[in-house]
PDB file of N, CA and C in Angstrom:
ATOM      1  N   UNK A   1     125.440  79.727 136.859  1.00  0.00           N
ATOM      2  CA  UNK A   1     124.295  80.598 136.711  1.00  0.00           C
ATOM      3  C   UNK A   1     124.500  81.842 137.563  1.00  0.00           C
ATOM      4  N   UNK A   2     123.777  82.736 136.998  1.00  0.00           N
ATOM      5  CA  UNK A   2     124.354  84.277 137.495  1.00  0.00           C
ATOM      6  C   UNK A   2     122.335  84.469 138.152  1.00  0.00           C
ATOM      7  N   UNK A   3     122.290  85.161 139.256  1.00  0.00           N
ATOM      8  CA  UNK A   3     120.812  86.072 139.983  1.00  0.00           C
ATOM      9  C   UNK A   3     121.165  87.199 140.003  1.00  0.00           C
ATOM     10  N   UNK A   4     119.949  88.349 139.805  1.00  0.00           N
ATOM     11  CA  UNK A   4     119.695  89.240 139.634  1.00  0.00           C
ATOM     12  C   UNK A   4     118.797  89.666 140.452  1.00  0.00           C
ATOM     13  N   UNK A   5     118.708  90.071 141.962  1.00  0.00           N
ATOM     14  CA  UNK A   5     117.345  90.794 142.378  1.00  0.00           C
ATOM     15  C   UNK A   5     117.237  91.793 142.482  1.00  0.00           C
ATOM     16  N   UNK A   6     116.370  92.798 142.284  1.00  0.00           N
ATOM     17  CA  UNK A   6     115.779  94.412 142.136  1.00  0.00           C
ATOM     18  C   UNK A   6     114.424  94.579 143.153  1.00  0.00           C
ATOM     19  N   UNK A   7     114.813  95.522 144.005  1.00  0.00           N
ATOM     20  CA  UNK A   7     113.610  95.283 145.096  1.00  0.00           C
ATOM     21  C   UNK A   7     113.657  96.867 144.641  1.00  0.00           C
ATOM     22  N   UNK A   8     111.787  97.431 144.444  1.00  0.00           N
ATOM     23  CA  UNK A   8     111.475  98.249 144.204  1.00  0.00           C
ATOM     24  C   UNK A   8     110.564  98.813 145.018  1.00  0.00           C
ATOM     25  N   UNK A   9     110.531  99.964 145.562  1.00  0.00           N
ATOM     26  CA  UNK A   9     109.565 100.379 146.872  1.00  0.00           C
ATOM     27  C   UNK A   9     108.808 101.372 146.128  1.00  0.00           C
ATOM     28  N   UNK A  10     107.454 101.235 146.662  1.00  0.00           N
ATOM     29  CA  UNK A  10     106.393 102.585 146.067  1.00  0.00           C
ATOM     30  C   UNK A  10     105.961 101.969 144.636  1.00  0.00           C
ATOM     31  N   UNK A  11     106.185 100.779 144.240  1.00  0.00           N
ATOM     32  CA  UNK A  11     106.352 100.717 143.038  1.00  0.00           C
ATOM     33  C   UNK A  11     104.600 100.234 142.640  1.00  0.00           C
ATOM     34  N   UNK A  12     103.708 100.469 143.109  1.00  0.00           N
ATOM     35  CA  UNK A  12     102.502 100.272 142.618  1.00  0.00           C
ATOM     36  C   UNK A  12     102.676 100.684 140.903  1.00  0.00           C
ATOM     37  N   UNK A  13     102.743 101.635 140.511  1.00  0.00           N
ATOM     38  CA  UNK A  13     102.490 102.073 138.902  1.00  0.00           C
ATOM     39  C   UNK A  13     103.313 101.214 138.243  1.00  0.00           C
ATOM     40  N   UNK A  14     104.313 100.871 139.017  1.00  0.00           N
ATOM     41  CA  UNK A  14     105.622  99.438 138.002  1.00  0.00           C
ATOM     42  C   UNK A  14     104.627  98.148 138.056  1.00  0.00           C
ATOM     43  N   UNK A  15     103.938  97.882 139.177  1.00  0.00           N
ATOM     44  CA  UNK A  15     103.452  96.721 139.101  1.00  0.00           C
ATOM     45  C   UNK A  15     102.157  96.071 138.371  1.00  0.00           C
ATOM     46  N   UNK A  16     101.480  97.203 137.778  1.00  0.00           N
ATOM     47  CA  UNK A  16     100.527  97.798 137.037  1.00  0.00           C
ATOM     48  C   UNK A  16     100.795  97.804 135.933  1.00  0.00           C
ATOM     49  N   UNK A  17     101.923  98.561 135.339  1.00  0.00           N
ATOM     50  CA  UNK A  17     102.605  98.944 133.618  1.00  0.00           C
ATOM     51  C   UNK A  17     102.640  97.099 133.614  1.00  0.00           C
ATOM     52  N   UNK A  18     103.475  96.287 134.670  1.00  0.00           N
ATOM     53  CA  UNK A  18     103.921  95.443 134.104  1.00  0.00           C
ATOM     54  C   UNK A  18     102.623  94.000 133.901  1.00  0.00           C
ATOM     55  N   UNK A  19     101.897  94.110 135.019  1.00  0.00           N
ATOM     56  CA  UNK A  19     100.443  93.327 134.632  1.00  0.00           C
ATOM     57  C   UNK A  19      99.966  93.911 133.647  1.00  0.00           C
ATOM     58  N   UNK A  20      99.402  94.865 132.849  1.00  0.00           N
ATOM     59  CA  UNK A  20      99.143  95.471 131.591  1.00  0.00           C
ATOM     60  C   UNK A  20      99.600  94.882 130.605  1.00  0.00           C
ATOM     61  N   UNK A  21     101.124  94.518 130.834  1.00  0.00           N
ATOM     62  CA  UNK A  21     101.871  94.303 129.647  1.00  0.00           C
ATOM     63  C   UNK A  21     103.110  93.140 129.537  1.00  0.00           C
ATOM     64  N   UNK A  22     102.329  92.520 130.415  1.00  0.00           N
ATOM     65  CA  UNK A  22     103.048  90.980 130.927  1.00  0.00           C
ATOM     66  C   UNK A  22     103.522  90.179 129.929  1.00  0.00           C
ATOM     67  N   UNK A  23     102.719  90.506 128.498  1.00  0.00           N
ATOM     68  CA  UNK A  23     103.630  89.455 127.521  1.00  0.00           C
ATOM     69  C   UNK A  23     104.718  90.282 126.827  1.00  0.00           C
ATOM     70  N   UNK A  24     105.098  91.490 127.011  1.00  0.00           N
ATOM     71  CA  UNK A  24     105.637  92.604 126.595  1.00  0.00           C
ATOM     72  C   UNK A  24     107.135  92.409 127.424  1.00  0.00           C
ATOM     73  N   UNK A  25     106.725  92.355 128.978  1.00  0.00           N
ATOM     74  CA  UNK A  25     107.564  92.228 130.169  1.00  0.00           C
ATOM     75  C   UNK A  25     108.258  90.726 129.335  1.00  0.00           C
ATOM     76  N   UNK A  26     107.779  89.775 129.332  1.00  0.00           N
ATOM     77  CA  UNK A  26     108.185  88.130 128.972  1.00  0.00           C
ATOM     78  C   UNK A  26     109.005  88.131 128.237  1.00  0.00           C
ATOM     79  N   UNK A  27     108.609  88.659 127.101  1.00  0.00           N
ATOM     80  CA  UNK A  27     109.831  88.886 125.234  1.00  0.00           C
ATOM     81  C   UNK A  27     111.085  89.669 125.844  1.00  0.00           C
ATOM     82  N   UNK A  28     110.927  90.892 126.807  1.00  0.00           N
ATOM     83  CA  UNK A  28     111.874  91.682 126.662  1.00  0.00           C
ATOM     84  C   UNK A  28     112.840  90.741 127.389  1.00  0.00           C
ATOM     85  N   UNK A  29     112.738  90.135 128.714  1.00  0.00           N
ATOM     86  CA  UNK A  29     113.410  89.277 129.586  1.00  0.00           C
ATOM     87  C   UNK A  29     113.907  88.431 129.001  1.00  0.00           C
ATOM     88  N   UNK A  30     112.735  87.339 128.186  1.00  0.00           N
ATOM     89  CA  UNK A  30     113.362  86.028 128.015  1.00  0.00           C
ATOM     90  C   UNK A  30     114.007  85.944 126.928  1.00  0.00           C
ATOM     91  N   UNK A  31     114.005  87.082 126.065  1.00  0.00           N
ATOM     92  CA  UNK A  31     115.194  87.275 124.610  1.00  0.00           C
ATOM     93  C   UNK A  31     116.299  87.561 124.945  1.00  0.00           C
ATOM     94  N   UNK A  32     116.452  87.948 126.294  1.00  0.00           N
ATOM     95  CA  UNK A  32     118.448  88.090 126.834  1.00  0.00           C
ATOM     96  C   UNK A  32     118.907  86.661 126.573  1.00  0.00           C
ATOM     97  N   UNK A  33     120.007  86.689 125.593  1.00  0.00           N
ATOM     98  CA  UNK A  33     120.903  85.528 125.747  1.00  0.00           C
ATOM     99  C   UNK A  33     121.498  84.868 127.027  1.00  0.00           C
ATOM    100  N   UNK A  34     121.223  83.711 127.400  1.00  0.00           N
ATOM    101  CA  UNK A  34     121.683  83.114 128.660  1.00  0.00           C
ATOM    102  C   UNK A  34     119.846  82.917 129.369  1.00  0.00           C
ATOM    103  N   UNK A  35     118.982  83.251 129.459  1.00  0.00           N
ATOM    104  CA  UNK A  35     117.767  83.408 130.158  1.00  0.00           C
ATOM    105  C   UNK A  35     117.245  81.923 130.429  1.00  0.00           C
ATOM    106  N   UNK A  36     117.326  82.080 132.002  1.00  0.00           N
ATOM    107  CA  UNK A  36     116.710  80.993 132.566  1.00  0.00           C
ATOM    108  C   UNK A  36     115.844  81.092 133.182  1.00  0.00           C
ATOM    109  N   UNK A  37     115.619  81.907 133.870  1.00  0.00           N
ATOM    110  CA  UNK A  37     113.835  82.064 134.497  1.00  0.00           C
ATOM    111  C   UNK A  37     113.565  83.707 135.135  1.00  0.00           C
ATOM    112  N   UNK A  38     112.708  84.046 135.488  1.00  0.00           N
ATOM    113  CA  UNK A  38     112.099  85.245 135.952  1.00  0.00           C
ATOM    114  C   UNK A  38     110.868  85.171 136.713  1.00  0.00           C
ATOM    115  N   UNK A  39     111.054  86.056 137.961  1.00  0.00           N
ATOM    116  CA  UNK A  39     110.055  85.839 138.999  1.00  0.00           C
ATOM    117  C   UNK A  39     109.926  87.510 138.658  1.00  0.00           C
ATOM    118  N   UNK A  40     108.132  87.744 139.409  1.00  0.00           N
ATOM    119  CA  UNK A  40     108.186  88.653 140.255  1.00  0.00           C
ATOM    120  C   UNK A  40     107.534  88.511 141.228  1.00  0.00           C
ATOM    121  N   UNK A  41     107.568  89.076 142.908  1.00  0.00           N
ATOM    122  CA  UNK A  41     106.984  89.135 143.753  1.00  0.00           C
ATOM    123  C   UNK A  41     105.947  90.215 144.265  1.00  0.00           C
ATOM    124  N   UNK A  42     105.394  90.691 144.624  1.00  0.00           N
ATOM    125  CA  UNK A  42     104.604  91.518 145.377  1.00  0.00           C
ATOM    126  C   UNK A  42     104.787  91.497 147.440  1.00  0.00           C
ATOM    127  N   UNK A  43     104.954  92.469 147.872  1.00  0.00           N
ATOM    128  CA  UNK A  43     105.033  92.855 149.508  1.00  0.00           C
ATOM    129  C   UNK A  43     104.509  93.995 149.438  1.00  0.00           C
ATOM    130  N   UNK A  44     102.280  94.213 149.463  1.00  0.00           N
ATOM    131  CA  UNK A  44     102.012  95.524 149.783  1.00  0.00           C
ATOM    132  C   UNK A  44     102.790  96.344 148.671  1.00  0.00           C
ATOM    133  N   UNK A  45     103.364  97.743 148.545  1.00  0.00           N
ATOM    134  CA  UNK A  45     103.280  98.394 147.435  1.00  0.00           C
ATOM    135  C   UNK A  45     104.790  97.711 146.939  1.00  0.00           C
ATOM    136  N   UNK A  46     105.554  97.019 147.251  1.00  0.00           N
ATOM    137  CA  UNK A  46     106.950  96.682 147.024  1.00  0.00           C
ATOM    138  C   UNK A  46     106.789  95.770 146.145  1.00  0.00           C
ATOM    139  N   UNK A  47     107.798  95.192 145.120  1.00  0.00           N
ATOM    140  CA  UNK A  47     108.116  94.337 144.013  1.00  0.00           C
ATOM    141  C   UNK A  47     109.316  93.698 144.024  1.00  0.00           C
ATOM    142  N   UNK A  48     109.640  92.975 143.997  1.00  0.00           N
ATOM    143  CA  UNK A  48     110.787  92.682 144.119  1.00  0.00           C
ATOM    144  C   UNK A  48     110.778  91.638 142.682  1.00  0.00           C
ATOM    145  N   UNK A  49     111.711  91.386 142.028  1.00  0.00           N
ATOM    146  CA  UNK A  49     112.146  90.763 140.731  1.00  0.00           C
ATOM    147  C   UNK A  49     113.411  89.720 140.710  1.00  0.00           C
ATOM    148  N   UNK A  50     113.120  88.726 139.821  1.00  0.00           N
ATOM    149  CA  UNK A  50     114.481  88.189 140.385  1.00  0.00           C
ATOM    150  C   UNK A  50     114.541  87.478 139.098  1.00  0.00           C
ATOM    151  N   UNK A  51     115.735  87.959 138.073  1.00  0.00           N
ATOM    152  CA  UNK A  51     116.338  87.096 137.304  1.00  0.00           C
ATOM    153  C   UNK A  51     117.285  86.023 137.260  1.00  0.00           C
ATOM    154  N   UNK A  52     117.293  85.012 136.783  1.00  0.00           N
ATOM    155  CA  UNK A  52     117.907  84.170 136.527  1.00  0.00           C
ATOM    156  C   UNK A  52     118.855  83.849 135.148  1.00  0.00           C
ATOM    157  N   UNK A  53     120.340  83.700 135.187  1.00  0.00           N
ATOM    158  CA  UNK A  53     120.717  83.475 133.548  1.00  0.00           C
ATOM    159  C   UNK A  53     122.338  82.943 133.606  1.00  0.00           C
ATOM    160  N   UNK A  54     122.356  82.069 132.539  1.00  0.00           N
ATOM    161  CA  UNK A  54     123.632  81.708 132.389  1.00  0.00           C
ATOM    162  C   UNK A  54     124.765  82.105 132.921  1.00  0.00           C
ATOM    163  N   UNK A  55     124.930  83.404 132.311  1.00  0.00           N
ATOM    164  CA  UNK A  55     125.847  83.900 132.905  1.00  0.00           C
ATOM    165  C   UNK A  55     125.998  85.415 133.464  1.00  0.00           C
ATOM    166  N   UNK A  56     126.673  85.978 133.780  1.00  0.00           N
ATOM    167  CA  UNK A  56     126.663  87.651 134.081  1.00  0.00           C
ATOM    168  C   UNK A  56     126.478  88.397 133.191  1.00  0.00           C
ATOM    169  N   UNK A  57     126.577  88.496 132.130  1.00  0.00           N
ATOM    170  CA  UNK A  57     126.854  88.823 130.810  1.00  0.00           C
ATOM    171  C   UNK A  57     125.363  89.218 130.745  1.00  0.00           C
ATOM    172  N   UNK A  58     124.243  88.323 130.745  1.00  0.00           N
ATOM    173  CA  UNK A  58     123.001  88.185 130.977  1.00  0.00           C
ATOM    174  C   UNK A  58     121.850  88.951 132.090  1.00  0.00           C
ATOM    175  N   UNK A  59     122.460  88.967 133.038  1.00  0.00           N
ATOM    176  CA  UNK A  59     122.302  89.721 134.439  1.00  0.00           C
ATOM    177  C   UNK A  59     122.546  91.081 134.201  1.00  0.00           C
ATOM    178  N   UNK A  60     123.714  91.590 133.728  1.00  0.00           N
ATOM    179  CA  UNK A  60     123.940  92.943 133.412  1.00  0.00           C
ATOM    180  C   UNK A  60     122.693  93.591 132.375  1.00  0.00           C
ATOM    181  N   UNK A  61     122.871  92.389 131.325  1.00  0.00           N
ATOM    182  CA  UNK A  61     121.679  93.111 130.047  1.00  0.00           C
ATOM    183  C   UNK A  61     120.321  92.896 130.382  1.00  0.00           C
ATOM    184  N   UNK A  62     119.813  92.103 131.579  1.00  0.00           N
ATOM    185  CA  UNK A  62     118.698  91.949 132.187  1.00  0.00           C
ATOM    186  C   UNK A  62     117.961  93.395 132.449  1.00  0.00           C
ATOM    187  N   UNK A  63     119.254  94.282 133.372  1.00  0.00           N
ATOM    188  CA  UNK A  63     118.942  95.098 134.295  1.00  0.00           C
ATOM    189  C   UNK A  63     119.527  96.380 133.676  1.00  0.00           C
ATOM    190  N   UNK A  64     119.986  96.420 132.418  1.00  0.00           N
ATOM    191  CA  UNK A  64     120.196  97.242 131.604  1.00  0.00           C
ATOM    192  C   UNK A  64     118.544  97.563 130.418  1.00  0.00           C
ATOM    193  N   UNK A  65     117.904  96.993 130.194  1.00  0.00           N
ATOM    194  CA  UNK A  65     116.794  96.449 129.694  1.00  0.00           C
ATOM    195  C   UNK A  65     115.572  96.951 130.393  1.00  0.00           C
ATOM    196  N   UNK A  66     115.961  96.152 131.689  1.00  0.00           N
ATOM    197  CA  UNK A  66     114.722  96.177 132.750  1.00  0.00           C
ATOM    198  C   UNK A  66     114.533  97.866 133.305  1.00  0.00           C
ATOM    199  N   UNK A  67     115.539  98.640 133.453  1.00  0.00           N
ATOM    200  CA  UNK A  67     115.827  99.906 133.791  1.00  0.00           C
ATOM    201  C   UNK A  67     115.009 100.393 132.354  1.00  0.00           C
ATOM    202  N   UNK A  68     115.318 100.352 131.039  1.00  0.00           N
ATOM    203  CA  UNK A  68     115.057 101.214 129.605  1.00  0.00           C
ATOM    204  C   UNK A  68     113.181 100.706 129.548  1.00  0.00           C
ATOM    205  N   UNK A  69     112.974  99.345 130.112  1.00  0.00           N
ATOM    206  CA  UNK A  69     111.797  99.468 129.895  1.00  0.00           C
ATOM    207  C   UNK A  69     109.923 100.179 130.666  1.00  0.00           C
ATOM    208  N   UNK A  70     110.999 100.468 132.193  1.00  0.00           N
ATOM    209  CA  UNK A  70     110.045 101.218 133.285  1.00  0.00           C
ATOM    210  C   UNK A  70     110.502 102.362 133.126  1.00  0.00           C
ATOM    211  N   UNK A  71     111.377 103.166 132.096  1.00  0.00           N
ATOM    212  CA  UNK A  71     111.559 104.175 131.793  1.00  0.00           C
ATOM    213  C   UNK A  71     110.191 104.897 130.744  1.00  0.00           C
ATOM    214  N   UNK A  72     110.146 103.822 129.660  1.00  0.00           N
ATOM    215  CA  UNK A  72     109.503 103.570 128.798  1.00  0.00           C
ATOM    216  C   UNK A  72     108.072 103.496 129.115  1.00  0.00           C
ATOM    217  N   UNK A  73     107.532 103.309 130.058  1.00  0.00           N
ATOM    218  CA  UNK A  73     106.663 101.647 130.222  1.00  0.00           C
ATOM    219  C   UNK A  73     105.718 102.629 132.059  1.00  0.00           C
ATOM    220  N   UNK A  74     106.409 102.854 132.745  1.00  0.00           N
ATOM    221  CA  UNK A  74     105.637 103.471 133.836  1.00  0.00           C
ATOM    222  C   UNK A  74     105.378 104.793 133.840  1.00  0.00           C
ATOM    223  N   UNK A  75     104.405 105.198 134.344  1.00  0.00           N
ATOM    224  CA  UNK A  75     104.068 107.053 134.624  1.00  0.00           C
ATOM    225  C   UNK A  75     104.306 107.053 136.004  1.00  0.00           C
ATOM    226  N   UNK A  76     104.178 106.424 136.983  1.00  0.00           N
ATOM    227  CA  UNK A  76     104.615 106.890 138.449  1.00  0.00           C
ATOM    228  C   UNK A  76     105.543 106.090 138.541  1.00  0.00           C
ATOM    229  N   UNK A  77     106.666 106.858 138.371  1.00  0.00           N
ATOM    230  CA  UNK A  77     108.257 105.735 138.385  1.00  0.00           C
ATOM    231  C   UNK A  77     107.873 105.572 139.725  1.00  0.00           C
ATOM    232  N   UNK A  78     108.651 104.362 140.194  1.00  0.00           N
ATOM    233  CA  UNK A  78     108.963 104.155 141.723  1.00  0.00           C
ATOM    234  C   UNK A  78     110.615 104.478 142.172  1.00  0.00           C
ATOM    235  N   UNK A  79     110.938 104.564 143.187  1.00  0.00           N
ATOM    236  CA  UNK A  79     112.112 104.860 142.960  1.00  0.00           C
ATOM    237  C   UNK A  79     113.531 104.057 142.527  1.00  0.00           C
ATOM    238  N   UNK A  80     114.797 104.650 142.885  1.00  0.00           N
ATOM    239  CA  UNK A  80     115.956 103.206 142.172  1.00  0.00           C
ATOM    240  C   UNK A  80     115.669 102.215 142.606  1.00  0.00           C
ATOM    241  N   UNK A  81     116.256 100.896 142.404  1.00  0.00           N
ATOM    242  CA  UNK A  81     115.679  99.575 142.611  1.00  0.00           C
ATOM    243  C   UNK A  81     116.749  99.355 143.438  1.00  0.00           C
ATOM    244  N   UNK A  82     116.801  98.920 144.640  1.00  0.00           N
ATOM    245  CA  UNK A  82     117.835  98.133 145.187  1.00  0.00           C
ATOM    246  C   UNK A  82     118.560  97.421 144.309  1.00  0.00           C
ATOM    247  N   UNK A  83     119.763  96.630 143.965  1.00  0.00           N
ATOM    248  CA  UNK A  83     120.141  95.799 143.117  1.00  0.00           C
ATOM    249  C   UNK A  83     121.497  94.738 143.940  1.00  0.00           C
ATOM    250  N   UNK A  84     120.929  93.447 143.576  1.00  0.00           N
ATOM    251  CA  UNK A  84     121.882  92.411 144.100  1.00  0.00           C
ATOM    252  C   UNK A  84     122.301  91.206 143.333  1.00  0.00           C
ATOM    253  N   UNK A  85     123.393  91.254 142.950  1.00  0.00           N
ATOM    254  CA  UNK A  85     123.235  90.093 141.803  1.00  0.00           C
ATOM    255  C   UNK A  85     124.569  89.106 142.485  1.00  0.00           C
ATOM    256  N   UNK A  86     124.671  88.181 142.139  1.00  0.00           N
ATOM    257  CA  UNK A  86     125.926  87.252 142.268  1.00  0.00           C
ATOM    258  C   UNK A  86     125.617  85.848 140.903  1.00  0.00           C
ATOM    259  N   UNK A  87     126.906  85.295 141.824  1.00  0.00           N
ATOM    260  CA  UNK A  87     126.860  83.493 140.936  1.00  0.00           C
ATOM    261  C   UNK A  87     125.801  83.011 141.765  1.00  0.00           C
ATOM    262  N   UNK A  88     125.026  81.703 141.518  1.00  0.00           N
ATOM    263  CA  UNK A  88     124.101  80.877 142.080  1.00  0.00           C
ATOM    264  C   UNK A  88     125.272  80.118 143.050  1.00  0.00           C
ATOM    265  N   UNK A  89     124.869  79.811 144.340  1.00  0.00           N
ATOM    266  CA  UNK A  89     126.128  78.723 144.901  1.00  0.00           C
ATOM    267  C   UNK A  89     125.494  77.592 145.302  1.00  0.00           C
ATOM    268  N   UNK A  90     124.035  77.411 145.296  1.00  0.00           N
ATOM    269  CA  UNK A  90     123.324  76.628 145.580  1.00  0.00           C
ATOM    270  C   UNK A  90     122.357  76.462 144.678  1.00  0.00           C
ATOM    271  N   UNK A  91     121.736  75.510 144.309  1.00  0.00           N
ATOM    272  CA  UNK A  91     120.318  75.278 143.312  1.00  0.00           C
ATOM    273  C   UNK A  91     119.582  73.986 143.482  1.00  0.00           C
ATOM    274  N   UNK A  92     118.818  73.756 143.587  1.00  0.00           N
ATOM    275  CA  UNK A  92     118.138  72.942 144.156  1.00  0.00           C
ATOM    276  C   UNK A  92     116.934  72.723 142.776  1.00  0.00           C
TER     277      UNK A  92
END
């Protein structure tokens, strides 16, 4: 299994577009081939996101996706997203 986290600062208007449109957010995520789960968090105006998926292959088109849809999708962009992805080495 491949993770994906995106920590987004300022991102109030992302966190907003995406409560608005949470079943919108769901389809776009969970139709990536490989999709195993999806979080998001809240810290005060910060977001942080964290995909889960088979493989990398998945992770890439996560955050290829996830980028086209707060393009789409927010009026007060927040800024680039931090981005950290690897293999899972642990799972519990």
């Amino acid at each position: 299994m491949y993770v994906t986290v995106r920590r987004y600062r300022n991102a109030e208007g992302l966190m907003e577009a995406m409560r608005a449109k949470s079943d919108e957010v769901e389809d776009v995520i969970s139709s990536i081939p490989g999709f195993v789960s999806y979080f998001a968090t809240r810290d005060g105006d910060s977001m942080t996101s964290i995909s889960v998926f088979e493989d990398k292959a998945g992770c890439d088109e996560s955050t290829r996706q996830a980028a086209q849809w707060v393009r789409n999708n927010v009026q007060s962009m927040p800024g680039a997203p931090e981005i950290s992805e690897g293999e899972v080495l642990l799972s519990f």
